[in-house]
Protein backbone atom coordinates (compact mmCIF):
# COMPACT_ATOMS: atom_id res chain seq x y z
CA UNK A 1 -218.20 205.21 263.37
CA UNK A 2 -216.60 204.71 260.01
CA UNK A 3 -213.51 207.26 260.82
CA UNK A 4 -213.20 205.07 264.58
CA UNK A 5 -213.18 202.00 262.32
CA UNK A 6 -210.58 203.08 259.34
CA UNK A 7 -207.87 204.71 262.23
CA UNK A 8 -208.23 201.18 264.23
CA UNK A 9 -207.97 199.35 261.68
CA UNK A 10 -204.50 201.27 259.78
CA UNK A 11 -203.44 201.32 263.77
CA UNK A 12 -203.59 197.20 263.55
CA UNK A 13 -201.85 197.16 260.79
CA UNK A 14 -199.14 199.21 261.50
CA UNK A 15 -199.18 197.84 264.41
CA UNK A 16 -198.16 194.67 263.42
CA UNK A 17 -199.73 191.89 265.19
CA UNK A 18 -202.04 193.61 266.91
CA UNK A 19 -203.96 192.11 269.63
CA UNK A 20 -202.11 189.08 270.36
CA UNK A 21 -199.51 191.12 271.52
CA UNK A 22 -201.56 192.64 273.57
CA UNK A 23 -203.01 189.10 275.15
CA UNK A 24 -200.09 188.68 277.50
CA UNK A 25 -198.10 186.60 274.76
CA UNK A 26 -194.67 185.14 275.95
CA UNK A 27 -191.49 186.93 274.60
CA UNK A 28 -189.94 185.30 271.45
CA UNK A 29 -186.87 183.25 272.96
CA UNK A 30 -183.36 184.96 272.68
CA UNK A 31 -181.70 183.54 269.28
CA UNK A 32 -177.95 182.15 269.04
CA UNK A 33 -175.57 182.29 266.40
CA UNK A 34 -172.73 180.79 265.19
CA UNK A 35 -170.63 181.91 262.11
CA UNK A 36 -169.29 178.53 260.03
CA UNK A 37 -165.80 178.79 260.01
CA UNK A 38 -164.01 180.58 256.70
CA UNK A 39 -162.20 177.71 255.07
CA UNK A 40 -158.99 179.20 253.20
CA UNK A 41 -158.71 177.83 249.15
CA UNK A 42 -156.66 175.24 250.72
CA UNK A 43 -159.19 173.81 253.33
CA UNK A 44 -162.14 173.80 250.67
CA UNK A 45 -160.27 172.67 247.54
CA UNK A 46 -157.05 170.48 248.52
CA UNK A 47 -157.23 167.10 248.39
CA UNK A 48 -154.83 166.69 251.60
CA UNK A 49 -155.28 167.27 254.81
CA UNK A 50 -154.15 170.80 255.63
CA UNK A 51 -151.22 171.04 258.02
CA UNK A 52 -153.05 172.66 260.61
CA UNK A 53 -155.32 169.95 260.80
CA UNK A 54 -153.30 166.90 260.61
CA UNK A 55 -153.23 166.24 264.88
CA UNK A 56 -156.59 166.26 265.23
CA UNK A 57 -157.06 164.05 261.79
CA UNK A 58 -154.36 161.40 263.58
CA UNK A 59 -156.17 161.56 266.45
CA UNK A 60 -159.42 160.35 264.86
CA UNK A 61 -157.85 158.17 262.74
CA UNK A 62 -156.77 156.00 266.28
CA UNK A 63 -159.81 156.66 267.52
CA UNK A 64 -161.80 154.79 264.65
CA UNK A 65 -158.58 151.71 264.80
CA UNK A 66 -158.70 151.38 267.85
CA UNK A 67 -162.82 151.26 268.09
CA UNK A 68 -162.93 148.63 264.67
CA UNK A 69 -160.20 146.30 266.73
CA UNK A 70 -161.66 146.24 270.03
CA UNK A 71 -164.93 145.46 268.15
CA UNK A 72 -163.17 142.37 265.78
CA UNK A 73 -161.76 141.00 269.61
CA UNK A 74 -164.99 141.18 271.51
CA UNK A 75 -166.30 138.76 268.69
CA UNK A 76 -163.72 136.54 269.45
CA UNK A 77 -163.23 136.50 273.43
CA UNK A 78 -161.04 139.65 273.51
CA UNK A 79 -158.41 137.05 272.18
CA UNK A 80 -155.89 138.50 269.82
CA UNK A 81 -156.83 138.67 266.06
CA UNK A 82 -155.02 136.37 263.37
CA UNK A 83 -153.48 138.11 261.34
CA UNK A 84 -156.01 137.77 258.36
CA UNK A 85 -158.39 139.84 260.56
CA UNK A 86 -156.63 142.40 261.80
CA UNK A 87 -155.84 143.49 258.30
CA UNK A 88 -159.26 143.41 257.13
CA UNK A 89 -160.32 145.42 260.39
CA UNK A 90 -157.66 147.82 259.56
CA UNK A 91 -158.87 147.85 255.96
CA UNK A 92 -162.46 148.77 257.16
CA UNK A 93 -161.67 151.02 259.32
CA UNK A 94 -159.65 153.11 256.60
CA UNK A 95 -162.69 152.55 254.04
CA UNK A 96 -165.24 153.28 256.34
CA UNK A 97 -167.27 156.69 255.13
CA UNK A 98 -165.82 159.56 257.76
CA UNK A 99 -169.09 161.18 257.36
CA UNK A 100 -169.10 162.11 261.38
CA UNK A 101 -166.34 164.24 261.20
CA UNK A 102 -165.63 168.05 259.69
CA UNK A 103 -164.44 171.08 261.07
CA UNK A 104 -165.38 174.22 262.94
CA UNK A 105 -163.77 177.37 264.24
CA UNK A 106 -163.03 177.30 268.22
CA UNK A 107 -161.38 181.08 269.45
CA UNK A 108 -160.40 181.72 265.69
CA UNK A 109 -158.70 178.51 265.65
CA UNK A 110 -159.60 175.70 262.91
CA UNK A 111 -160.43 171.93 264.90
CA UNK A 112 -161.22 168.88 263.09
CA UNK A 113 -164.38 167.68 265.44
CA UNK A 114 -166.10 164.35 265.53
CA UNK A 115 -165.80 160.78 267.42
CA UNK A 116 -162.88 160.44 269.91
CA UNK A 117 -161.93 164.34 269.36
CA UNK A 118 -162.63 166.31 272.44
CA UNK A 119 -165.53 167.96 272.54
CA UNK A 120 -165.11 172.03 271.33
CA UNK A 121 -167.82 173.69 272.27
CA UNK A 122 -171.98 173.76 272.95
CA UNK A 123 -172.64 176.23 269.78
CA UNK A 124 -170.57 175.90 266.85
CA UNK A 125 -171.37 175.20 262.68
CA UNK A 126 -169.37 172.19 262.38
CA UNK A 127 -168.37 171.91 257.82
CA UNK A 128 -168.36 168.34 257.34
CA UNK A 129 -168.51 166.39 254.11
CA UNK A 130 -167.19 167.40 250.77
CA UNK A 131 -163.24 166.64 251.09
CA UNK A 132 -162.91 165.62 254.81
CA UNK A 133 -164.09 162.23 254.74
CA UNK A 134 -161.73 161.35 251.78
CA UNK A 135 -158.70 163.40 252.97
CA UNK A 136 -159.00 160.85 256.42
CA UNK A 137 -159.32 158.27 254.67
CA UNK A 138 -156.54 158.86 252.29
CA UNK A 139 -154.50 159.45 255.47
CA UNK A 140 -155.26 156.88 257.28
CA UNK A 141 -154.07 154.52 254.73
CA UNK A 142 -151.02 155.89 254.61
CA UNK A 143 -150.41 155.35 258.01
CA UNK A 144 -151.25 152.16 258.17
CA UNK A 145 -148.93 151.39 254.86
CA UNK A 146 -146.11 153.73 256.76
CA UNK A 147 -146.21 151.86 260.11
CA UNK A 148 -147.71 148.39 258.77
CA UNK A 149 -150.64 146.22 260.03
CA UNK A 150 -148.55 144.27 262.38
CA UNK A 151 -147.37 147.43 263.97
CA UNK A 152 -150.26 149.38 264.17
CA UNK A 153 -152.26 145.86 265.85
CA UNK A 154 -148.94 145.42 268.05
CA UNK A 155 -149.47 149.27 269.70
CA UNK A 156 -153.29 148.56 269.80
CA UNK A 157 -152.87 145.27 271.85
CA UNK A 158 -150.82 147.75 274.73
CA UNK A 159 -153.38 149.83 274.46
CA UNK A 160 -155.22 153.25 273.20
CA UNK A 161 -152.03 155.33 274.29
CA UNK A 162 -149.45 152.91 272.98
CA UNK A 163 -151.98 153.44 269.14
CA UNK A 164 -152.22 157.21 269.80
CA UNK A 165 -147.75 157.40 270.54
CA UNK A 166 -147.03 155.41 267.29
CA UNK A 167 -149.52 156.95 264.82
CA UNK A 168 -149.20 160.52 265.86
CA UNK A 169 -146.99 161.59 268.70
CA UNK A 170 -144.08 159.60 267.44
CA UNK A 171 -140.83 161.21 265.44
CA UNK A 172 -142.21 161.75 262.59
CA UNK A 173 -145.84 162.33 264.05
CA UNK A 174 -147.98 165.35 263.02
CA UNK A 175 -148.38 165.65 266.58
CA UNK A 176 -144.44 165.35 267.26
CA UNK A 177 -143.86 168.99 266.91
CA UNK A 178 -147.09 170.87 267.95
CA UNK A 179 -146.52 172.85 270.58
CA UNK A 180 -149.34 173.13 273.68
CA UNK A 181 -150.98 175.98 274.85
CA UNK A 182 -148.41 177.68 277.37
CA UNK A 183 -149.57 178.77 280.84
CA UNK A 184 -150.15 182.49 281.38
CA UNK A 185 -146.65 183.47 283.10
CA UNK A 186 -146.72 183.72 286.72
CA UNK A 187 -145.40 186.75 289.10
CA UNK A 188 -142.44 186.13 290.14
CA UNK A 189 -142.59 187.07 294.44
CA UNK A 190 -140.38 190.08 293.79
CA UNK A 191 -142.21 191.28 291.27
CA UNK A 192 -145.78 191.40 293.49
């Protein structure tokens, strides 16, 4: 009986589990992955916004502007701000800590992702702190000190566009120049 009892018990434990598995257990659920994007010396050590990154960056700076005014109206009957309060919205929102937002790697492509950015994608490592919150808000002050308070609260009062055309899509916008995805070129009829 000893022999029967060694050989089943080094079976077990080769085995591994042994007779759990055997019990009718559930299979383990199928794992996902997602690398975190490889951030180039400039993405992890710079303390500017990298050029490649700069659209989506305006973007989110409008985003948060525009969200901080339409907050500082509702308080006050959707009226327009004095001026006193627009510029200490404007402040805030340039202050505030940009935690929410870092960046990730979408079809080998670098995205800033956060609040009022589209969304990417379901599985993704999103890098957010170290230098992002302070490159956005370094950048959003300088927009507001390029275009000026009464500007910047001007394009918000015409609305989210009208903040979105004068911050980044504008002549000297880091969105100005960006080219869009082309379409996939179509047959001509000949050609079929």
């Amino acid at each position: 009986m000893r022999p029967a009892l060694a050989a089943w018990l080094v079976l077990s434990l080769l085995g591994g589990t042994g007779a759990q598995d055997m019990c009718g257990d559930p299979p383990a659920a199928p794992s996902h992955s997602a690398p975190a994007p490889q951030l180039s010396p400039e993405e992890r050590l710079s303390p500017h916004m990298p050029e490649s990154l700069r659209c989506d960056a305006c973007h989110a700076i409008a985003f948060q502007i525009e969200e901080q005014l339409r907050k500082a109206e509702e308080k006050v009957g959707k009226k327009a701000l004095k001026e006193s309060d627009y510029l200490e919205v404007l402040e805030r929102s340039c202050s505030q800590d940009w935690e929410s937002y870092g960046v990730l790697e979408l079809d080998g492509e670098k995205r800033l992702s956060g609040p009022g950015l589209p969304r990417q994608q379901s599985l993704s490592v999103m890098v957010s702190g170290g230098l992002w919150p302070s490159r956005l808000s370094k950048l959003c002050h300088g927009y507001v000190g390029e275009r000026g308070e009464a500007q910047i609260y001007g394009a918000h009062r015409r609305g989210p566009a009208a903040l979105r055309q004068l911050l980044c899509h504008g002549d000297k916008g880091p969105c100005a120049g960006r080219k869009e995805r082309p379409d996939p070129p179509k047959a001509l009829q000949n050609e079929l």
